[in-house]
N, C-alpha and C. Protein backbone atom coordinates (compact mmCIF):
# COMPACT_ATOMS: atom_id res chain seq x y z
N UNK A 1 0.84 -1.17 0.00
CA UNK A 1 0.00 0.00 0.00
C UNK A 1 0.89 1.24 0.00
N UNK A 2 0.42 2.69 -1.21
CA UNK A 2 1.02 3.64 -0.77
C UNK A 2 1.11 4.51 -0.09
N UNK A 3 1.78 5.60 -0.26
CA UNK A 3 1.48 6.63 1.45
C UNK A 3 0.08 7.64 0.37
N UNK A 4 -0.25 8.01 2.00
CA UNK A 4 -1.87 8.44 1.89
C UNK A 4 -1.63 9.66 1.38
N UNK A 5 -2.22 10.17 0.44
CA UNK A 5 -2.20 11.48 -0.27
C UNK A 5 -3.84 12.40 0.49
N UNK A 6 -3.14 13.00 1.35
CA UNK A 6 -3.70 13.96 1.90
C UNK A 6 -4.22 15.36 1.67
N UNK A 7 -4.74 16.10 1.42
CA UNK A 7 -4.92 17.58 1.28
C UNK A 7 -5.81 18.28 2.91
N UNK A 8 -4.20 19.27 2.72
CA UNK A 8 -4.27 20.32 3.94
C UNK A 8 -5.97 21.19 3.65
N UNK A 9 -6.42 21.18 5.32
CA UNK A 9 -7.54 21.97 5.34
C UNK A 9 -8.18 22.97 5.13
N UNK A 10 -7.34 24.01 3.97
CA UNK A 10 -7.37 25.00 3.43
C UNK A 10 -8.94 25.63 3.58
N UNK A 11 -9.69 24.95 2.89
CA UNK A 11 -11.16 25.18 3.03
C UNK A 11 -11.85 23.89 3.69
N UNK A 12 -12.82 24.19 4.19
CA UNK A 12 -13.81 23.26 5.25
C UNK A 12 -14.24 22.20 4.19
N UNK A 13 -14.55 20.64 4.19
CA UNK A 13 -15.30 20.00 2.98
C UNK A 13 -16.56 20.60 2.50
N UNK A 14 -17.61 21.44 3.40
CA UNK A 14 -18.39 22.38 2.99
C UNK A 14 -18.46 23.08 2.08
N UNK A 15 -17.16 24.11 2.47
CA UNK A 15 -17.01 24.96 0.95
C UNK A 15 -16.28 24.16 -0.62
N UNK A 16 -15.11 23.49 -0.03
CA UNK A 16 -15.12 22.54 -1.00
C UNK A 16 -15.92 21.71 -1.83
N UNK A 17 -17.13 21.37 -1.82
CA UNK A 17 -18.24 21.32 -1.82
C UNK A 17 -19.14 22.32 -3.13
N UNK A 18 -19.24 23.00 -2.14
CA UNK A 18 -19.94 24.31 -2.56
C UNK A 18 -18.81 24.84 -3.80
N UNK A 19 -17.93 24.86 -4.01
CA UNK A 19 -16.42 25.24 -5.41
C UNK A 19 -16.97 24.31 -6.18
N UNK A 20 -16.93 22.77 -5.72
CA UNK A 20 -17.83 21.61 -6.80
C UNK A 20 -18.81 22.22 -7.58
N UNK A 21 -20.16 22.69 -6.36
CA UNK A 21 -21.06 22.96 -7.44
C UNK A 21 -21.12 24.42 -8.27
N UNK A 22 -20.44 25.45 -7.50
CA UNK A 22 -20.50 26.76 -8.84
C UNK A 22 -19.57 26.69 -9.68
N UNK A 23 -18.62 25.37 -9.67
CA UNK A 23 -17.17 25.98 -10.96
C UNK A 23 -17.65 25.31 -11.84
N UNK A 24 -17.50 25.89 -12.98
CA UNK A 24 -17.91 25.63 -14.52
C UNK A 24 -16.51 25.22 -15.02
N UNK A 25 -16.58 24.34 -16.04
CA UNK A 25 -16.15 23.10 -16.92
C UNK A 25 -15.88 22.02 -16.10
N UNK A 26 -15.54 21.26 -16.80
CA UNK A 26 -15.16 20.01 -16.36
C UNK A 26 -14.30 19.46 -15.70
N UNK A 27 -13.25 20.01 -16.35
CA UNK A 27 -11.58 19.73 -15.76
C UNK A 27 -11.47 20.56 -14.53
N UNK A 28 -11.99 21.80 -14.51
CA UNK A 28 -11.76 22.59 -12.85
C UNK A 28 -12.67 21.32 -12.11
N UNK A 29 -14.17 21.29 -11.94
CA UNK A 29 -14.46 20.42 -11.49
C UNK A 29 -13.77 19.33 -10.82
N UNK A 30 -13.37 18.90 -11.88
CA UNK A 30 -12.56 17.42 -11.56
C UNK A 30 -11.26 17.67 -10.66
N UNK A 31 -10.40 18.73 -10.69
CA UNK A 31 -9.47 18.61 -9.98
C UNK A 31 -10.27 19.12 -8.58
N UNK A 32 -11.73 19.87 -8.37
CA UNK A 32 -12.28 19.56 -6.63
C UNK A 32 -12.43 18.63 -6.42
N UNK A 33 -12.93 17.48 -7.71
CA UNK A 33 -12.89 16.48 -6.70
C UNK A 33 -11.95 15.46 -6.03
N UNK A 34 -10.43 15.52 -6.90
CA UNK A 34 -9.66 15.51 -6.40
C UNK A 34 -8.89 16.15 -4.92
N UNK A 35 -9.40 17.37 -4.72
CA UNK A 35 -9.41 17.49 -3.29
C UNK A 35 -10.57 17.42 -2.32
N UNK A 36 -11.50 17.30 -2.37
CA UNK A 36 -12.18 16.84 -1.82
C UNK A 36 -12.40 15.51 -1.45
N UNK A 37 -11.61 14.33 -2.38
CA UNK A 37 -11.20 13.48 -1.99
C UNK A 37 -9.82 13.09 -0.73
N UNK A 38 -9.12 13.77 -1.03
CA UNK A 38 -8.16 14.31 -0.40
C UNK A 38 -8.03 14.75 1.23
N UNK A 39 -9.84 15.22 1.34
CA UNK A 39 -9.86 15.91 2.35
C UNK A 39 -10.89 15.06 3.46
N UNK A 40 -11.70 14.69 2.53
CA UNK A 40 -12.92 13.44 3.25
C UNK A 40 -12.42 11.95 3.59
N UNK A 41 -11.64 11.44 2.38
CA UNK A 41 -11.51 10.26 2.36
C UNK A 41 -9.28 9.94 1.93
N UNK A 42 -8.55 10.31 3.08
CA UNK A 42 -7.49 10.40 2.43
C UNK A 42 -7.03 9.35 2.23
N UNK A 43 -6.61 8.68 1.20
CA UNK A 43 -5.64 7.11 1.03
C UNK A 43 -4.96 7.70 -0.37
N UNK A 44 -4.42 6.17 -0.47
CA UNK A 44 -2.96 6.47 -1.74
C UNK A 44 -3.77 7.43 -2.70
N UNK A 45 -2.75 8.21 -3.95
CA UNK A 45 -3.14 8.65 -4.70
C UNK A 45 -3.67 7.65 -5.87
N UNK A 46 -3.29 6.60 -5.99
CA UNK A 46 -3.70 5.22 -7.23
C UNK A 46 -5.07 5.33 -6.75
N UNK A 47 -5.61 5.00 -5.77
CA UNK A 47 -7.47 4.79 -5.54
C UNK A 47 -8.04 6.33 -6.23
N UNK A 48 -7.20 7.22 -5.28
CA UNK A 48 -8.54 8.24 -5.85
C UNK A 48 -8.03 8.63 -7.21
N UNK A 49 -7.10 8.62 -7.74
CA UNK A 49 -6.86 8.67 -9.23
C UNK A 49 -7.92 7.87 -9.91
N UNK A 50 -8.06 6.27 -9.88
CA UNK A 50 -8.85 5.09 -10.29
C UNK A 50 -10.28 5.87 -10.23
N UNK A 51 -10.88 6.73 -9.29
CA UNK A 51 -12.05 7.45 -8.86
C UNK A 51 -12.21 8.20 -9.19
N UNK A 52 -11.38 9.28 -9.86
CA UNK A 52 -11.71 10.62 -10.37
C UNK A 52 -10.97 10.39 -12.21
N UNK A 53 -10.74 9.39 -12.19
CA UNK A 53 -10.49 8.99 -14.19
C UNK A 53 -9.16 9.77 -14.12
N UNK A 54 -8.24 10.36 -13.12
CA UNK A 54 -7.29 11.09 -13.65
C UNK A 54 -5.99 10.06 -13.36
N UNK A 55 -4.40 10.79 -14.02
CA UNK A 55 -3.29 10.09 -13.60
C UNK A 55 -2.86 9.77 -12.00
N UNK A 56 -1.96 8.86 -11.54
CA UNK A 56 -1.79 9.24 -10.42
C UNK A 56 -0.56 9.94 -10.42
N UNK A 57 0.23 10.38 -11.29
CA UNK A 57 1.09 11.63 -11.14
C UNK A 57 0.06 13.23 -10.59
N UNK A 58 -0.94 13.14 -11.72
CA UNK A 58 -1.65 14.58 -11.55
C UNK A 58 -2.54 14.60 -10.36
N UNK A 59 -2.62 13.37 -9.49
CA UNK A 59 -3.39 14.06 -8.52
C UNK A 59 -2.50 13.74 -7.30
N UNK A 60 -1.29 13.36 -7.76
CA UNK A 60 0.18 13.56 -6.86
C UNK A 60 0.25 15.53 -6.78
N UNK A 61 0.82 16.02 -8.19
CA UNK A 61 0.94 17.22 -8.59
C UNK A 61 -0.05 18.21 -7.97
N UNK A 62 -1.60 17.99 -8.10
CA UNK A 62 -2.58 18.79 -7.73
C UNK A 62 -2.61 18.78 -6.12
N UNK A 63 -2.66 17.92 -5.81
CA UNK A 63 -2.71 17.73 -4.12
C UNK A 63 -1.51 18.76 -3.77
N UNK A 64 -0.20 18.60 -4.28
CA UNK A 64 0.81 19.23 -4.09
C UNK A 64 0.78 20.72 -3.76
N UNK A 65 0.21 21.07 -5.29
CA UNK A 65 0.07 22.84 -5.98
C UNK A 65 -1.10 22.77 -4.52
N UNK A 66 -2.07 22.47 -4.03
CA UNK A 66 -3.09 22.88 -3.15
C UNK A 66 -2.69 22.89 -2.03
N UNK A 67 -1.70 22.17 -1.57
CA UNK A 67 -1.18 21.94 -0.26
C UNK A 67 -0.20 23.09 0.00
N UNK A 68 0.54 23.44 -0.72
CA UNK A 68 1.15 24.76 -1.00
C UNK A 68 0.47 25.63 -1.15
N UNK A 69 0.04 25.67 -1.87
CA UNK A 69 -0.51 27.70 -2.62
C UNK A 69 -2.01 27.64 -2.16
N UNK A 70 -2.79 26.63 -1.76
CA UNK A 70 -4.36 26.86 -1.32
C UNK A 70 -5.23 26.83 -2.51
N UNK A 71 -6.62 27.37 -2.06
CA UNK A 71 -7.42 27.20 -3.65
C UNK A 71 -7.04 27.56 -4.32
N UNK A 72 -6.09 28.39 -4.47
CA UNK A 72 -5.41 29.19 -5.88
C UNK A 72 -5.27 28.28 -6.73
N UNK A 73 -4.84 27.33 -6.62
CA UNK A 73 -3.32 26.53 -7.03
C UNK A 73 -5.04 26.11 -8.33
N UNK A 74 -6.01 25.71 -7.71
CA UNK A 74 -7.24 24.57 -8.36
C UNK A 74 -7.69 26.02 -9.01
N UNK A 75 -8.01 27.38 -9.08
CA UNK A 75 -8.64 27.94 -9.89
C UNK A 75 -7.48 29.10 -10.85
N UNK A 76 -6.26 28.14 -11.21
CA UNK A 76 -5.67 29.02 -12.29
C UNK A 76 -6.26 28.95 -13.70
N UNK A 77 -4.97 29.19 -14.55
CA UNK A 77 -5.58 29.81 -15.68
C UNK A 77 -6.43 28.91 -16.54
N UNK A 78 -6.07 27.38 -16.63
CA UNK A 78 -6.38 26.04 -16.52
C UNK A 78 -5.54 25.93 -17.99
N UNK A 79 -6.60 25.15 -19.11
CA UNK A 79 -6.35 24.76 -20.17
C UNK A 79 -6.23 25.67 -21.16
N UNK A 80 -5.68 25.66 -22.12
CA UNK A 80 -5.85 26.74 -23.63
C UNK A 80 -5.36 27.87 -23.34
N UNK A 81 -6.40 28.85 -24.08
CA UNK A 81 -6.13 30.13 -23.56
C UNK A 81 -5.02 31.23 -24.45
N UNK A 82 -5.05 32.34 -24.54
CA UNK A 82 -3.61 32.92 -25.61
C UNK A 82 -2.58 33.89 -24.42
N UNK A 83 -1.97 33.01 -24.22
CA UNK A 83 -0.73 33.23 -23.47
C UNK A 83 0.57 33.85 -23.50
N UNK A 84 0.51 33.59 -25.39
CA UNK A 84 1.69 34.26 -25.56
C UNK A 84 1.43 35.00 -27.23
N UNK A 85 1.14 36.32 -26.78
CA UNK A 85 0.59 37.12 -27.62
C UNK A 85 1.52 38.67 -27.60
N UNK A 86 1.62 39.33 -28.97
CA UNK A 86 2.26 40.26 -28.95
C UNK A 86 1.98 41.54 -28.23
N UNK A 87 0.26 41.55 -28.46
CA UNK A 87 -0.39 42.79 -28.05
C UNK A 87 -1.77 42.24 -27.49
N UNK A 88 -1.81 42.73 -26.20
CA UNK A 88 -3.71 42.29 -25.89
C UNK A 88 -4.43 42.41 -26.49
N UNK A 89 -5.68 41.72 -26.48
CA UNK A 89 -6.76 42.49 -27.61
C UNK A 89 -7.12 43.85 -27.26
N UNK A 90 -7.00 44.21 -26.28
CA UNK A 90 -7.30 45.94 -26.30
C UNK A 90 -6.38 46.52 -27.06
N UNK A 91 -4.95 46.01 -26.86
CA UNK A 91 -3.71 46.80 -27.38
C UNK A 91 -4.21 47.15 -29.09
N UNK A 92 -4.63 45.62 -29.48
CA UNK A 92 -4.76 45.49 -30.97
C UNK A 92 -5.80 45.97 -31.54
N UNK A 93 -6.97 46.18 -30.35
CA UNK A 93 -7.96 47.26 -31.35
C UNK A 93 -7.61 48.51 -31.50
N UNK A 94 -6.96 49.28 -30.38
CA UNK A 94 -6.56 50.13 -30.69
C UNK A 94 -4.93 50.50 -31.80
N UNK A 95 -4.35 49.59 -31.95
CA UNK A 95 -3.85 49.73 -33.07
C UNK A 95 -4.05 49.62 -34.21
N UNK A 96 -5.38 49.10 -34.34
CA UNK A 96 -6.20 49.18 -35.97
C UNK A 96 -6.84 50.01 -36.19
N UNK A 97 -7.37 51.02 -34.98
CA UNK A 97 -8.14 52.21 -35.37
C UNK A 97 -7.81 52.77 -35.82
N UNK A 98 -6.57 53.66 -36.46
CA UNK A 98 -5.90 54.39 -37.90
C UNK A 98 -6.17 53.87 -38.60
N UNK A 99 -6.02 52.42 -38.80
CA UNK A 99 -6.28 51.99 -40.19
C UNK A 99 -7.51 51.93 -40.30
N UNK A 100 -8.83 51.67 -39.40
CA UNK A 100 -10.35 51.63 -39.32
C UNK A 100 -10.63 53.06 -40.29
N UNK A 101 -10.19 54.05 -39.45
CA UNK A 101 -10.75 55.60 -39.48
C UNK A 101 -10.26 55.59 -41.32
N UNK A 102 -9.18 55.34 -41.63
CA UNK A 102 -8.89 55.48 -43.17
C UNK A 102 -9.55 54.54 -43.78
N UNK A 103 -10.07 53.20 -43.51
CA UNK A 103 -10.94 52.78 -44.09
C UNK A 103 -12.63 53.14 -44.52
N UNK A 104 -12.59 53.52 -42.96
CA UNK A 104 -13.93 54.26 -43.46
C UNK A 104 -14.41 55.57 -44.45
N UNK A 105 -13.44 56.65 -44.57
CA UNK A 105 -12.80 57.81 -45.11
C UNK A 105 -12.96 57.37 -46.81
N UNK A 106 -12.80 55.82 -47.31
CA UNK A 106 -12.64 55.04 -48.72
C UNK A 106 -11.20 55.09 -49.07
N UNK A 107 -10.20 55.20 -47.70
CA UNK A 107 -9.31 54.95 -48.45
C UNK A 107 -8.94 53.01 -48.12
N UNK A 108 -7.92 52.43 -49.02
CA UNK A 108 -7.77 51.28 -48.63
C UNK A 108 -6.56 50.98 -47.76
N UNK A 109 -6.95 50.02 -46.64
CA UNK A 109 -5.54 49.59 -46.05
C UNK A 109 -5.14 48.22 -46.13
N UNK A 110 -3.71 48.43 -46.41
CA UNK A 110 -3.55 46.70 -47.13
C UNK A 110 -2.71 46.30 -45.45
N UNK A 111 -3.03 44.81 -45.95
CA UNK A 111 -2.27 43.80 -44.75
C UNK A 111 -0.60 44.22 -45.07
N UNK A 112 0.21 45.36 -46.16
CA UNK A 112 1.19 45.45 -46.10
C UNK A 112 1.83 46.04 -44.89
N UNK A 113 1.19 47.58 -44.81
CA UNK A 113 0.97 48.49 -44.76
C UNK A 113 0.93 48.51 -42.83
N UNK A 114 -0.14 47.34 -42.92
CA UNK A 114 -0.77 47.52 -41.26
C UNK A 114 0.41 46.32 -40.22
N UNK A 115 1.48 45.30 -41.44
CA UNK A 115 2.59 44.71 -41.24
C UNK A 115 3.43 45.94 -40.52
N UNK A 116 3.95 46.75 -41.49
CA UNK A 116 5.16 47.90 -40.81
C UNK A 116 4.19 48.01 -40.08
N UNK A 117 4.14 49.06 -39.89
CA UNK A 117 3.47 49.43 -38.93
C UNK A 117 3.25 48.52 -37.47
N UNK A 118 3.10 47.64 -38.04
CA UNK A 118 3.02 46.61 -36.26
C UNK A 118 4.75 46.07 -36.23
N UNK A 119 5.42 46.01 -37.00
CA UNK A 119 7.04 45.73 -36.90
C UNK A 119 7.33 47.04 -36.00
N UNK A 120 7.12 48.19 -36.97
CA UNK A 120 7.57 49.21 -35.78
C UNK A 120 7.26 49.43 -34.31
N UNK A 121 6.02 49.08 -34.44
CA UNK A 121 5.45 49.01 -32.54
C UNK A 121 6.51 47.73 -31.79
N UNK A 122 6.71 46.96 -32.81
CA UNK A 122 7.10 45.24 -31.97
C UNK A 122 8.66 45.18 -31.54
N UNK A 123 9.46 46.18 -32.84
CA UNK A 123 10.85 46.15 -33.23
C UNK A 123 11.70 45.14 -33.26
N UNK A 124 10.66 44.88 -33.85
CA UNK A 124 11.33 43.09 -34.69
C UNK A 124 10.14 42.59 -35.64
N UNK A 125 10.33 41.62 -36.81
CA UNK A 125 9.93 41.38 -37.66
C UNK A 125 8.78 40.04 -37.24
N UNK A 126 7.96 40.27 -37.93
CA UNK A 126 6.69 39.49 -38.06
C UNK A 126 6.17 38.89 -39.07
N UNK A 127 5.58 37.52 -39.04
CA UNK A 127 5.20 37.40 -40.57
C UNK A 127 3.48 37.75 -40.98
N UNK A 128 3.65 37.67 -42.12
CA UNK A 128 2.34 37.98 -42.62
C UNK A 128 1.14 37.71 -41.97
N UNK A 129 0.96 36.07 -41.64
CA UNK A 129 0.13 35.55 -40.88
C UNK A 129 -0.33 36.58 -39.30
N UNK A 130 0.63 36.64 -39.11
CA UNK A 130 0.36 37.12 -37.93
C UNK A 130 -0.58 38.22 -38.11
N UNK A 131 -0.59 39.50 -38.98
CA UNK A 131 -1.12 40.92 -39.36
C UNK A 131 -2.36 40.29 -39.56
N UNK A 132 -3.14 38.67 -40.23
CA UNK A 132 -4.40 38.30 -40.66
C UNK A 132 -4.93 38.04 -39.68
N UNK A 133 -3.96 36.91 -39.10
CA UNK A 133 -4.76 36.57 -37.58
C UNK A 133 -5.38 37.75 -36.87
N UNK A 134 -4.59 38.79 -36.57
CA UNK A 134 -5.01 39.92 -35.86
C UNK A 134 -6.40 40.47 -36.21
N UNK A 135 -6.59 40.42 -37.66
CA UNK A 135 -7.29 41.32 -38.49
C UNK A 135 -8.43 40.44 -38.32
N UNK A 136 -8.45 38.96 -37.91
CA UNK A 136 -9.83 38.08 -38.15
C UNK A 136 -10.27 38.28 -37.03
N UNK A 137 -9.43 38.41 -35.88
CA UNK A 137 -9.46 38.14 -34.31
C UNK A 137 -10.57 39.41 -34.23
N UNK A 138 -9.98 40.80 -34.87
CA UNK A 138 -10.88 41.85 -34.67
C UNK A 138 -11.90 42.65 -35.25
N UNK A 139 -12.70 41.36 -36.27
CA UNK A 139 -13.47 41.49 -36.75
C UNK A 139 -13.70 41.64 -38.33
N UNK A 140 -12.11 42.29 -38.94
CA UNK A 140 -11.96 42.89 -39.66
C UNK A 140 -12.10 41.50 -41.08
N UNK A 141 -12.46 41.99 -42.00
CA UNK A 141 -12.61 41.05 -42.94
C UNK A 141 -12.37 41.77 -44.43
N UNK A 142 -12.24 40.96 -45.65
CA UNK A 142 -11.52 41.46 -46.69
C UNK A 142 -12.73 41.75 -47.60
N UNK A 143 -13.11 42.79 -48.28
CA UNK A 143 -14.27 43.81 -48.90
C UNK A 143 -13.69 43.91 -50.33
N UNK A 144 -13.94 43.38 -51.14
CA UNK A 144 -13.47 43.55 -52.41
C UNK A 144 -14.70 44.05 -53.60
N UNK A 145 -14.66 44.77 -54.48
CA UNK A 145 -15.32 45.16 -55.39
C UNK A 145 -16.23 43.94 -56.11
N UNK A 146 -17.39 44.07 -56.46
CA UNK A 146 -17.59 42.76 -57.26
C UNK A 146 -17.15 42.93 -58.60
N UNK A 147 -16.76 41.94 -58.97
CA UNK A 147 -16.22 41.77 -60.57
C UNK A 147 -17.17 41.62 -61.82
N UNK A 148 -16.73 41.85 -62.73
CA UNK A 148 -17.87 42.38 -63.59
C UNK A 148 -16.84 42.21 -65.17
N UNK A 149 -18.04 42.11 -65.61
CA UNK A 149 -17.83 41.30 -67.21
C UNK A 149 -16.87 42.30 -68.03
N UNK A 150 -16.54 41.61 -68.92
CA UNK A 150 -15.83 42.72 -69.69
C UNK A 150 -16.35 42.92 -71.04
N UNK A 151 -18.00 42.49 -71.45
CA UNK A 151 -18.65 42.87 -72.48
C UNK A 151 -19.89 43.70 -71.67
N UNK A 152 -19.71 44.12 -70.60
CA UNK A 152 -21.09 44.39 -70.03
C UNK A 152 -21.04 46.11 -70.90
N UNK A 153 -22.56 46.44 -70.97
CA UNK A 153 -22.74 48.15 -71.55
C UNK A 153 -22.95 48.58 -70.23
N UNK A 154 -21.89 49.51 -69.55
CA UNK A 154 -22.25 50.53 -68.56
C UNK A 154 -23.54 51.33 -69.07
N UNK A 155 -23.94 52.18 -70.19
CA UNK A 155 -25.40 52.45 -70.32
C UNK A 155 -26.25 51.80 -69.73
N UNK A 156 -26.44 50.72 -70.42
CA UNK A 156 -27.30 49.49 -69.73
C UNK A 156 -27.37 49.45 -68.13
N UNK A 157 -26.08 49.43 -67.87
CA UNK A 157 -26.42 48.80 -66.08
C UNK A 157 -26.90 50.62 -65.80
N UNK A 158 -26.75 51.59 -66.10
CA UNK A 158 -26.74 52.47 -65.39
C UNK A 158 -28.61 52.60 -65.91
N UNK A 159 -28.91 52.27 -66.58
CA UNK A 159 -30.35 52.71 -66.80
C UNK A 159 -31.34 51.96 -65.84
């Protein structure tokens, strides 16, 4: 048998409890019930791993981060997320508003154009992709003329 994986009494099983039922997704969830296991019923980490579907490294690790740092440790940033980004999205709307205001005005702004321009803010080089991503992220989308025949009579369409 292994040694009993315990979690310090940080919060009462009550409120622990009560974190169960208001935290939204899944995976936060799941790591309360990893301490709440922890806290009601302590034995090896292999059982309550086997009980909560997770590794028994990660509810080695989680017990750990909780036993240390407290609820914190269970309501970080969790999964996904954009972490490593040049400019916040606030930063980046407001760096498209020059180019917005001249768009609206009829003049055009190309993804060249709005490139420098973000090299110079960054002072270092970026690729293309990056200037689109930005541009999809903030709504912005590509407006092109419709195309049109090359026997059509302008008279005609204009009448």
């Amino acid at each position: 048998m292994g040694r009993i994986t315990k979690a310090a009494p940080h919060l009462s099983e009550e409120e622990v409890l009560e974190n169960i039922k208001r935290t939204v997704g899944f995976w936060r969830v799941q790591k309360w019930l990893v301490i709440w296991n922890g806290l009601v019923a302590p034995r090896p980490a292999n059982e309550i791993a086997l009980h909560t579907g997770l590794a028994e490294q990660t509810v080695h690790n989680l017990i750990s981060q909780y036993n240390r740092l407290g609820p914190g440790a269970v309501e970080g940033p969790g999964k996904g997320g954009r972490r490593r980004s040049y400019l916040s999205l606030e930063q980046e709307a407001a760096f498209l508003e020059p180019f917005k205001q001249k768009a609206l005005t009829g003049q055009i702004a190309t993804a060249t154009e709005i490139k420098d321009a973000l090299e110079a803010i960054l002072e270092h080089k970026v690729h293309k992709t990056t200037v689109y991503r930005i541009l999809k992220r903030q709504g912005w989308r590509k407006v092109a003329p419709r195309p049109f025949h090359i026997q059509t009579k302008q008279e005609e369409q204009e009448a």
